[in-house]
PDB file of N, CA and C in Angstrom:
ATOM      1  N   UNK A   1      24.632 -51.266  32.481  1.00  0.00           N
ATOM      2  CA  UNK A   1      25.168 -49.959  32.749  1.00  0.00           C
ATOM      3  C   UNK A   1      24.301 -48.919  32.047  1.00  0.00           C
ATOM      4  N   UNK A   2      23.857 -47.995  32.906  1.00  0.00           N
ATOM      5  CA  UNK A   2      22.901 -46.910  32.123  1.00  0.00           C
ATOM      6  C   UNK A   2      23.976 -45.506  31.436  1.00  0.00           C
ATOM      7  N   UNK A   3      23.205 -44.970  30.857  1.00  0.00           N
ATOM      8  CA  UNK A   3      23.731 -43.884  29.667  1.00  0.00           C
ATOM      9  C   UNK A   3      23.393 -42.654  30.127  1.00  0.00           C
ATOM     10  N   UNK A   4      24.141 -42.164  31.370  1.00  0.00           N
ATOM     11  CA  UNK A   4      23.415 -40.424  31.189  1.00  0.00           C
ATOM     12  C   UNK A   4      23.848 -39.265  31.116  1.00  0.00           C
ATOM     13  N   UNK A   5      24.839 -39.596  29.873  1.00  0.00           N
ATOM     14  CA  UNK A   5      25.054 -38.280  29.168  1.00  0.00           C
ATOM     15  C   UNK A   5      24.442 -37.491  28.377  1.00  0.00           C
ATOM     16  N   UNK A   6      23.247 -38.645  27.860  1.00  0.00           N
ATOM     17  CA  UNK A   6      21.745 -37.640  27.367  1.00  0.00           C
ATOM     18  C   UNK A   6      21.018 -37.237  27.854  1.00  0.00           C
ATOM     19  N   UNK A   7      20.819 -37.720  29.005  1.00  0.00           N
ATOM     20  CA  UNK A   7      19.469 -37.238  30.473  1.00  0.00           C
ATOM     21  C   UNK A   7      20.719 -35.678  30.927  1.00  0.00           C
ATOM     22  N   UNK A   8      21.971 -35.874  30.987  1.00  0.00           N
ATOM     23  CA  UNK A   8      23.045 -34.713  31.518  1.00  0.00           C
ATOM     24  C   UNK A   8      22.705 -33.624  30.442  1.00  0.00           C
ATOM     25  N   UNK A   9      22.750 -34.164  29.112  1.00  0.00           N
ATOM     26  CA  UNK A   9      22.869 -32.751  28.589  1.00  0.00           C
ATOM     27  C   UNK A   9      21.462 -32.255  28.447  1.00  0.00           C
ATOM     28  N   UNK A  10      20.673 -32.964  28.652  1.00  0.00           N
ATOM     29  CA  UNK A  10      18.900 -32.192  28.535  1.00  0.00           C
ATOM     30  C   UNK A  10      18.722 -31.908  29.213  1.00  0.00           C
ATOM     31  N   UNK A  11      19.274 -31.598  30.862  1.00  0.00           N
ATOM     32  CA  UNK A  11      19.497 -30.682  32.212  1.00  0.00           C
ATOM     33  C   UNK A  11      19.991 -29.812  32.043  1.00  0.00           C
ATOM     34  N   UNK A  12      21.213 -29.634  30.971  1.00  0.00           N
ATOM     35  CA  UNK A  12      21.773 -28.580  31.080  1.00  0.00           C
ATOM     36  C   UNK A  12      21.327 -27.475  30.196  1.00  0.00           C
ATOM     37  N   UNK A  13      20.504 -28.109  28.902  1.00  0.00           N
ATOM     38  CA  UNK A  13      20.142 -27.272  27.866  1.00  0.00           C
ATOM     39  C   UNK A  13      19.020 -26.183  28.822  1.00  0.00           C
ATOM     40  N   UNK A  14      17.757 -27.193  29.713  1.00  0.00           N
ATOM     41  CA  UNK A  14      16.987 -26.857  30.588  1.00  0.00           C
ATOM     42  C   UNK A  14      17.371 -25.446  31.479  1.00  0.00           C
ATOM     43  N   UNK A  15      18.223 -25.712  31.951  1.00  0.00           N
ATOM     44  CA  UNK A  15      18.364 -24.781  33.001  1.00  0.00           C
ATOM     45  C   UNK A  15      19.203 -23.649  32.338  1.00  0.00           C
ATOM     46  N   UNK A  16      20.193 -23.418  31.395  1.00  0.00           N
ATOM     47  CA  UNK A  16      20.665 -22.320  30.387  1.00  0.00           C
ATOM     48  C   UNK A  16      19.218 -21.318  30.030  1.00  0.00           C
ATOM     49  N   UNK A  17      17.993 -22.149  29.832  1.00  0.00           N
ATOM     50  CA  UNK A  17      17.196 -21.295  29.391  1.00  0.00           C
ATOM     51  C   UNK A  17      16.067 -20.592  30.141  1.00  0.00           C
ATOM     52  N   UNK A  18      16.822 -20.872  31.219  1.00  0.00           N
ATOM     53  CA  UNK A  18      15.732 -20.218  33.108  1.00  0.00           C
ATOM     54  C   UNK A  18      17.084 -19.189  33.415  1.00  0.00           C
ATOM     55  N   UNK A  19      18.028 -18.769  32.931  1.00  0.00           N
ATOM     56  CA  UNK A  19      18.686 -17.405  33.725  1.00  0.00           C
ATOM     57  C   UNK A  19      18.036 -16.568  33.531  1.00  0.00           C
ATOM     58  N   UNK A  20      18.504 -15.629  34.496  1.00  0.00           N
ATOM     59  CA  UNK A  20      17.985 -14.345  34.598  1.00  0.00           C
ATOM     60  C   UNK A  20      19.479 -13.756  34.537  1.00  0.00           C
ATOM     61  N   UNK A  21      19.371 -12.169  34.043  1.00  0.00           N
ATOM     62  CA  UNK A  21      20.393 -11.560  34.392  1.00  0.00           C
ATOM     63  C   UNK A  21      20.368 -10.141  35.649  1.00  0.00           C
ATOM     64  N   UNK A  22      21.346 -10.045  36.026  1.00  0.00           N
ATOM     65  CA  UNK A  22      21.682  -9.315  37.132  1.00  0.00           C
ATOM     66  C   UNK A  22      21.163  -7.829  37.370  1.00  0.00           C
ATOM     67  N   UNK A  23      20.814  -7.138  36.210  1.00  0.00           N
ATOM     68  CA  UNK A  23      20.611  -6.069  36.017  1.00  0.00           C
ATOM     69  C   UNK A  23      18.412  -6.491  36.411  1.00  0.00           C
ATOM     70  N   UNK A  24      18.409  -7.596  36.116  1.00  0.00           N
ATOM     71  CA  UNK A  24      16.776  -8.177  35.740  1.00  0.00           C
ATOM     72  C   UNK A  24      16.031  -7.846  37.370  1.00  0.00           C
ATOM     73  N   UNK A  25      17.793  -8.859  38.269  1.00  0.00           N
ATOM     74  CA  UNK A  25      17.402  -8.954  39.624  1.00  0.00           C
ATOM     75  C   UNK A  25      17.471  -7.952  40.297  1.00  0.00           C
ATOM     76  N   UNK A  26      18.567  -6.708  40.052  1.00  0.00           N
ATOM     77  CA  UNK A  26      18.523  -5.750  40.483  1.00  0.00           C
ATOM     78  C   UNK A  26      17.036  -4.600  40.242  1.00  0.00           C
ATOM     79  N   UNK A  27      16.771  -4.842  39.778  1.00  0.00           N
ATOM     80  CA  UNK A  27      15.304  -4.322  39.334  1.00  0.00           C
ATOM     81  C   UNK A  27      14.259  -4.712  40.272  1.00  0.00           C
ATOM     82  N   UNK A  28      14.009  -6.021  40.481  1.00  0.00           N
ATOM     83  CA  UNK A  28      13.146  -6.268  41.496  1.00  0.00           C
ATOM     84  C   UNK A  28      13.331  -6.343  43.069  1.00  0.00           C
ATOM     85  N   UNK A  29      14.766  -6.062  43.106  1.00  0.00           N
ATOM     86  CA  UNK A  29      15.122  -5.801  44.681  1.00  0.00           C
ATOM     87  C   UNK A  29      15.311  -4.761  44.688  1.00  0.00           C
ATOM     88  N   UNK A  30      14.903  -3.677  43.568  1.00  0.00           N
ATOM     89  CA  UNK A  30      15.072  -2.018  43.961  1.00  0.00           C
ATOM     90  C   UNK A  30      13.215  -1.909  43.985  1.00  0.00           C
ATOM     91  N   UNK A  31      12.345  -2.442  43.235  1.00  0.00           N
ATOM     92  CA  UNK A  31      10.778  -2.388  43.573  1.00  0.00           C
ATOM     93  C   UNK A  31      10.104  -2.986  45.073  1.00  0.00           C
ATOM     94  N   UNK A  32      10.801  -4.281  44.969  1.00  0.00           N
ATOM     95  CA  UNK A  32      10.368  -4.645  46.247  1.00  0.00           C
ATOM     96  C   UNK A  32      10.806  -4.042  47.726  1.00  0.00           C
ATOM     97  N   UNK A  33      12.359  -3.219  47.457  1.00  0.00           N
ATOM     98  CA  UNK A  33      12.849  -2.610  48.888  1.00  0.00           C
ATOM     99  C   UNK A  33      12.011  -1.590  48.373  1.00  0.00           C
ATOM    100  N   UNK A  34      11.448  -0.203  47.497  1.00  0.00           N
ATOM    101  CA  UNK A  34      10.476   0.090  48.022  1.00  0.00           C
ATOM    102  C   UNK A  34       9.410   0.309  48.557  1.00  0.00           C
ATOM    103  N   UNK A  35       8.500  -1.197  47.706  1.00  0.00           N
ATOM    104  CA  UNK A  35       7.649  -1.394  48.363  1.00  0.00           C
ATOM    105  C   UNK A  35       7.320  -1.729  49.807  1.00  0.00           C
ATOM    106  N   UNK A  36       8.780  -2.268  50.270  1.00  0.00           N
ATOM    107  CA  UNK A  36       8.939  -2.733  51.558  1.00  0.00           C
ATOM    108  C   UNK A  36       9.157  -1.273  53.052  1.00  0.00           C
ATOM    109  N   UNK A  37      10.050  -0.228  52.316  1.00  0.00           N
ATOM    110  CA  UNK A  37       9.836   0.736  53.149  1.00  0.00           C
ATOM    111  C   UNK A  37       8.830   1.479  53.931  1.00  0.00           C
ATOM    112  N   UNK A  38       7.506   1.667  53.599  1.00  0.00           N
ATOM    113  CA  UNK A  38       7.224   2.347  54.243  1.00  0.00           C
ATOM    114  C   UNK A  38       5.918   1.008  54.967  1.00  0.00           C
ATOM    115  N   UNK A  39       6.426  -0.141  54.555  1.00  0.00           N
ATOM    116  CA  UNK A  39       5.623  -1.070  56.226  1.00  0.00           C
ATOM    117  C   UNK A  39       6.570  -1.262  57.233  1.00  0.00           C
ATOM    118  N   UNK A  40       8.121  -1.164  56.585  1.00  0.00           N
ATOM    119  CA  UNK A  40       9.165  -1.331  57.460  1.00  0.00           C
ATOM    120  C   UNK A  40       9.134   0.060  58.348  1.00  0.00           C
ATOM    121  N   UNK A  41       9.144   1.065  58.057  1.00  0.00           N
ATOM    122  CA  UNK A  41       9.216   2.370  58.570  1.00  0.00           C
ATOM    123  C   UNK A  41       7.969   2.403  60.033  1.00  0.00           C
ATOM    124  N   UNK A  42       6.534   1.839  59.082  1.00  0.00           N
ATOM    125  CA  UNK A  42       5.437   2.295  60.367  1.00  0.00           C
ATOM    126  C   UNK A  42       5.950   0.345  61.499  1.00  0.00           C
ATOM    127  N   UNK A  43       6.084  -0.430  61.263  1.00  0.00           N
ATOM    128  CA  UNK A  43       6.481  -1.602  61.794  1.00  0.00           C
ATOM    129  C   UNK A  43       7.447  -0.687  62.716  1.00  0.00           C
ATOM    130  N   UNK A  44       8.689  -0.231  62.481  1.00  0.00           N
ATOM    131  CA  UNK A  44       9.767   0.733  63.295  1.00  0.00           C
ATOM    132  C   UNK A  44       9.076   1.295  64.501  1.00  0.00           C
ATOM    133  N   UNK A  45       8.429   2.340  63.689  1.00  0.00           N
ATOM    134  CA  UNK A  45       7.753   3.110  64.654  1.00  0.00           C
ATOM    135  C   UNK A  45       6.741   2.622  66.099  1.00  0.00           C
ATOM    136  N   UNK A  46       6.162   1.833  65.518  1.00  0.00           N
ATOM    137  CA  UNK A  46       5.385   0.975  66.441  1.00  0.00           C
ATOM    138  C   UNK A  46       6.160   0.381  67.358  1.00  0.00           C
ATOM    139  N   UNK A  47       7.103  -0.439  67.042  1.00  0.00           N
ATOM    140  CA  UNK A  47       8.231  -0.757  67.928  1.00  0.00           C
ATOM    141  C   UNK A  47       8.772  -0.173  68.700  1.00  0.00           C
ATOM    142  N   UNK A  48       9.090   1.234  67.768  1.00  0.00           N
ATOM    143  CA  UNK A  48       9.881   2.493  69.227  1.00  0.00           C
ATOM    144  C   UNK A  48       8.556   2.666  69.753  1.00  0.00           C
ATOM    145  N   UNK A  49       7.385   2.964  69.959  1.00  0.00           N
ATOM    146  CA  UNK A  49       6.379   3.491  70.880  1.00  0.00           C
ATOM    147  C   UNK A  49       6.278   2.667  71.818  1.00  0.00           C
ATOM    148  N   UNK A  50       6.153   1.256  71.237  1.00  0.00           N
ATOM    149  CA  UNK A  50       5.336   0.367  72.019  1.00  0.00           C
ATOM    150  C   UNK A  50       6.594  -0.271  73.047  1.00  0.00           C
ATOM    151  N   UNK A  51       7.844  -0.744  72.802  1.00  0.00           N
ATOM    152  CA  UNK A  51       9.204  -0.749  73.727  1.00  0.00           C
ATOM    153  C   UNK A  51       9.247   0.073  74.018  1.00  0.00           C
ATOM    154  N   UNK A  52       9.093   1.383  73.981  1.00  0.00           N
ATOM    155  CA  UNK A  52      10.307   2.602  74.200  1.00  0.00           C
ATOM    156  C   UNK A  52      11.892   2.243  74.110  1.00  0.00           C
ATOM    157  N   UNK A  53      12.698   1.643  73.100  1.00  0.00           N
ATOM    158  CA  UNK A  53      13.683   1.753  72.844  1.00  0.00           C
ATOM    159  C   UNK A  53      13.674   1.214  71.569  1.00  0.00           C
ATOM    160  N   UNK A  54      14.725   2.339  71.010  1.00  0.00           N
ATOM    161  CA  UNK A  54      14.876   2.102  69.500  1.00  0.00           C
ATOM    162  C   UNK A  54      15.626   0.720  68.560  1.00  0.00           C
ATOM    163  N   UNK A  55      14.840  -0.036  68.229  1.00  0.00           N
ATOM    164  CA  UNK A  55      15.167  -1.485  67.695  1.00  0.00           C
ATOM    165  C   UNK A  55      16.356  -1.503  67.018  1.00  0.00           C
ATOM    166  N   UNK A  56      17.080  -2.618  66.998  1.00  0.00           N
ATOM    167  CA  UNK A  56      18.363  -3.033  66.538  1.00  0.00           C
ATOM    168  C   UNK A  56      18.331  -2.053  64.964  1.00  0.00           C
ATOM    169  N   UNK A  57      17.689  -2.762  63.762  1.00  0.00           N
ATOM    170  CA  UNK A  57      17.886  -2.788  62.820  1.00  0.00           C
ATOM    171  C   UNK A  57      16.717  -1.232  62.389  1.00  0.00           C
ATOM    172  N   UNK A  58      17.035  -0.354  61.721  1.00  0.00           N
ATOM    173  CA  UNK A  58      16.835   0.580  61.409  1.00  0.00           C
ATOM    174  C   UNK A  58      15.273   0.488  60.260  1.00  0.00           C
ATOM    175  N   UNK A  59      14.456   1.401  59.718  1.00  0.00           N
ATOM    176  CA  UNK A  59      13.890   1.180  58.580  1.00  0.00           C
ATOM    177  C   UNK A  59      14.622   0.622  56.979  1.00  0.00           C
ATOM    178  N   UNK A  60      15.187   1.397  56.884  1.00  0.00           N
ATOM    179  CA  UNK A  60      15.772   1.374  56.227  1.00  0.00           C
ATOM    180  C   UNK A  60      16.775   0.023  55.639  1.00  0.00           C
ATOM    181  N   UNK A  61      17.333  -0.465  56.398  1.00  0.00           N
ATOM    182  CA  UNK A  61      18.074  -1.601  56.463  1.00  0.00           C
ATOM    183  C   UNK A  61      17.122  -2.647  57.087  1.00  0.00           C
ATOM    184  N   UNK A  62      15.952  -2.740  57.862  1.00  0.00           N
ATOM    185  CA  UNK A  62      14.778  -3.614  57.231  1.00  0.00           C
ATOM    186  C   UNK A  62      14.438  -3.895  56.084  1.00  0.00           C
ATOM    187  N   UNK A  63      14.259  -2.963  55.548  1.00  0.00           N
ATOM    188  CA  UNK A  63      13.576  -2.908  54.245  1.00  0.00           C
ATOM    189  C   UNK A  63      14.800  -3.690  53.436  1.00  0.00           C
ATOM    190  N   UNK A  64      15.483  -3.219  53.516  1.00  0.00           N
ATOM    191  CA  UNK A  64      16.866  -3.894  52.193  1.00  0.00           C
ATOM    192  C   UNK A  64      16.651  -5.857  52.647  1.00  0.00           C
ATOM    193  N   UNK A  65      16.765  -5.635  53.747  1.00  0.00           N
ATOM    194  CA  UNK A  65      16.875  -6.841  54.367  1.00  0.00           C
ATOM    195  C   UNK A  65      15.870  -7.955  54.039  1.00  0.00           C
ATOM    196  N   UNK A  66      14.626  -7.110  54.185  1.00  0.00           N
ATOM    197  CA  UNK A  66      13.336  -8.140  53.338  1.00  0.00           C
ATOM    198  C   UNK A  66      13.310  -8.429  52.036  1.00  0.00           C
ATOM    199  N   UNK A  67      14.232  -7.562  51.410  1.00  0.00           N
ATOM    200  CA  UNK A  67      13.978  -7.297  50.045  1.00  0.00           C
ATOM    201  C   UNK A  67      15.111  -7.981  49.044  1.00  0.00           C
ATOM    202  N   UNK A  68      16.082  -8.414  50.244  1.00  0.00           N
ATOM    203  CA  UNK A  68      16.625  -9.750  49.956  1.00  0.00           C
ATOM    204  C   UNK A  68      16.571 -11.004  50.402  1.00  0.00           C
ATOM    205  N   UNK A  69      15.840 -11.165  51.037  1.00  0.00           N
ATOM    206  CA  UNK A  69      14.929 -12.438  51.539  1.00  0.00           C
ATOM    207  C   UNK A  69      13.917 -12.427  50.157  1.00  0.00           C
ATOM    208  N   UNK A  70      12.975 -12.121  50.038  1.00  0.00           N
ATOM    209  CA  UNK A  70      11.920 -12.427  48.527  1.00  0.00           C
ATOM    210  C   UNK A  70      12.586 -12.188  47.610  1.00  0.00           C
ATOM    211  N   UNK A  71      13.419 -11.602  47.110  1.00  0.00           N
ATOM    212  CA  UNK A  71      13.656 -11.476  45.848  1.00  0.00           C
ATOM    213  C   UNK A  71      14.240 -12.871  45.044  1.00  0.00           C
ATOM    214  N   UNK A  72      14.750 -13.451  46.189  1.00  0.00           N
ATOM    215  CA  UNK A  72      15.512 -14.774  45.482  1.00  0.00           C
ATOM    216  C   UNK A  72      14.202 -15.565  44.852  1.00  0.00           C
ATOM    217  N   UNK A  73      13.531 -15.659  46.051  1.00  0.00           N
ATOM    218  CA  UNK A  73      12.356 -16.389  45.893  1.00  0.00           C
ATOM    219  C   UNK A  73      11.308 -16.195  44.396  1.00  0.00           C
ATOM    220  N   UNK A  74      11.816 -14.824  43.943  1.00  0.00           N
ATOM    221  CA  UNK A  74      11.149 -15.132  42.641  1.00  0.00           C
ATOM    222  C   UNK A  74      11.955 -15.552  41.496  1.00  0.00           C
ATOM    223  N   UNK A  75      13.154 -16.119  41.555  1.00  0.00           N
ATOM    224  CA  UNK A  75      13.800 -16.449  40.798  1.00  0.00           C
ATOM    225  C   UNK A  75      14.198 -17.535  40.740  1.00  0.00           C
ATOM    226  N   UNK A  76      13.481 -18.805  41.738  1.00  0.00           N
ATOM    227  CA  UNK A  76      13.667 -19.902  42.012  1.00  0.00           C
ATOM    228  C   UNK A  76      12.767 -20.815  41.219  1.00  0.00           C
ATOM    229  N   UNK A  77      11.693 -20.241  40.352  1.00  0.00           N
ATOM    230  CA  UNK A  77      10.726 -21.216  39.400  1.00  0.00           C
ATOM    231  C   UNK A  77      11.539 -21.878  38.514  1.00  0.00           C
TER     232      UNK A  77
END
């Protein structure tokens, strides 16, 4: 019979010391949605010219939208 309540608690010590806090993440999903606006904005535009009809999802709410898609992603190391 194996023992892994010592392999359990050296997972848990592990991963206690990889949080981030909320205020950390909010920070980089307020840099990255701006960085994301104004490719989301000319991406928009191109879209209304090139359809002639104005796309579902707005600049604006692109941008938020990408910017919660990556942001997780840097918090997954």
């Amino acid at each position: 019979m194996t023992d892994l309540s010592s392999e359990m608690s050296q997972m848990s010590s592990d991963t206690k010391g990889c949080r981030h806090s909320k205020s950390e993440y909010r920070v980089y999903l307020g840099l990255i949605f701006l960085a994301a606006i104004p490719f989301c904005t000319v991406i928009w535009a191109y879209t209304l010219i090139r359809q002639a009809k104005v796309p579902e999802q707005g600049p604006i709410q692109q941008a938020l939208s990408e910017a919660r898609t990556i942001t997780p992603r840097i918090f997954w190391t």
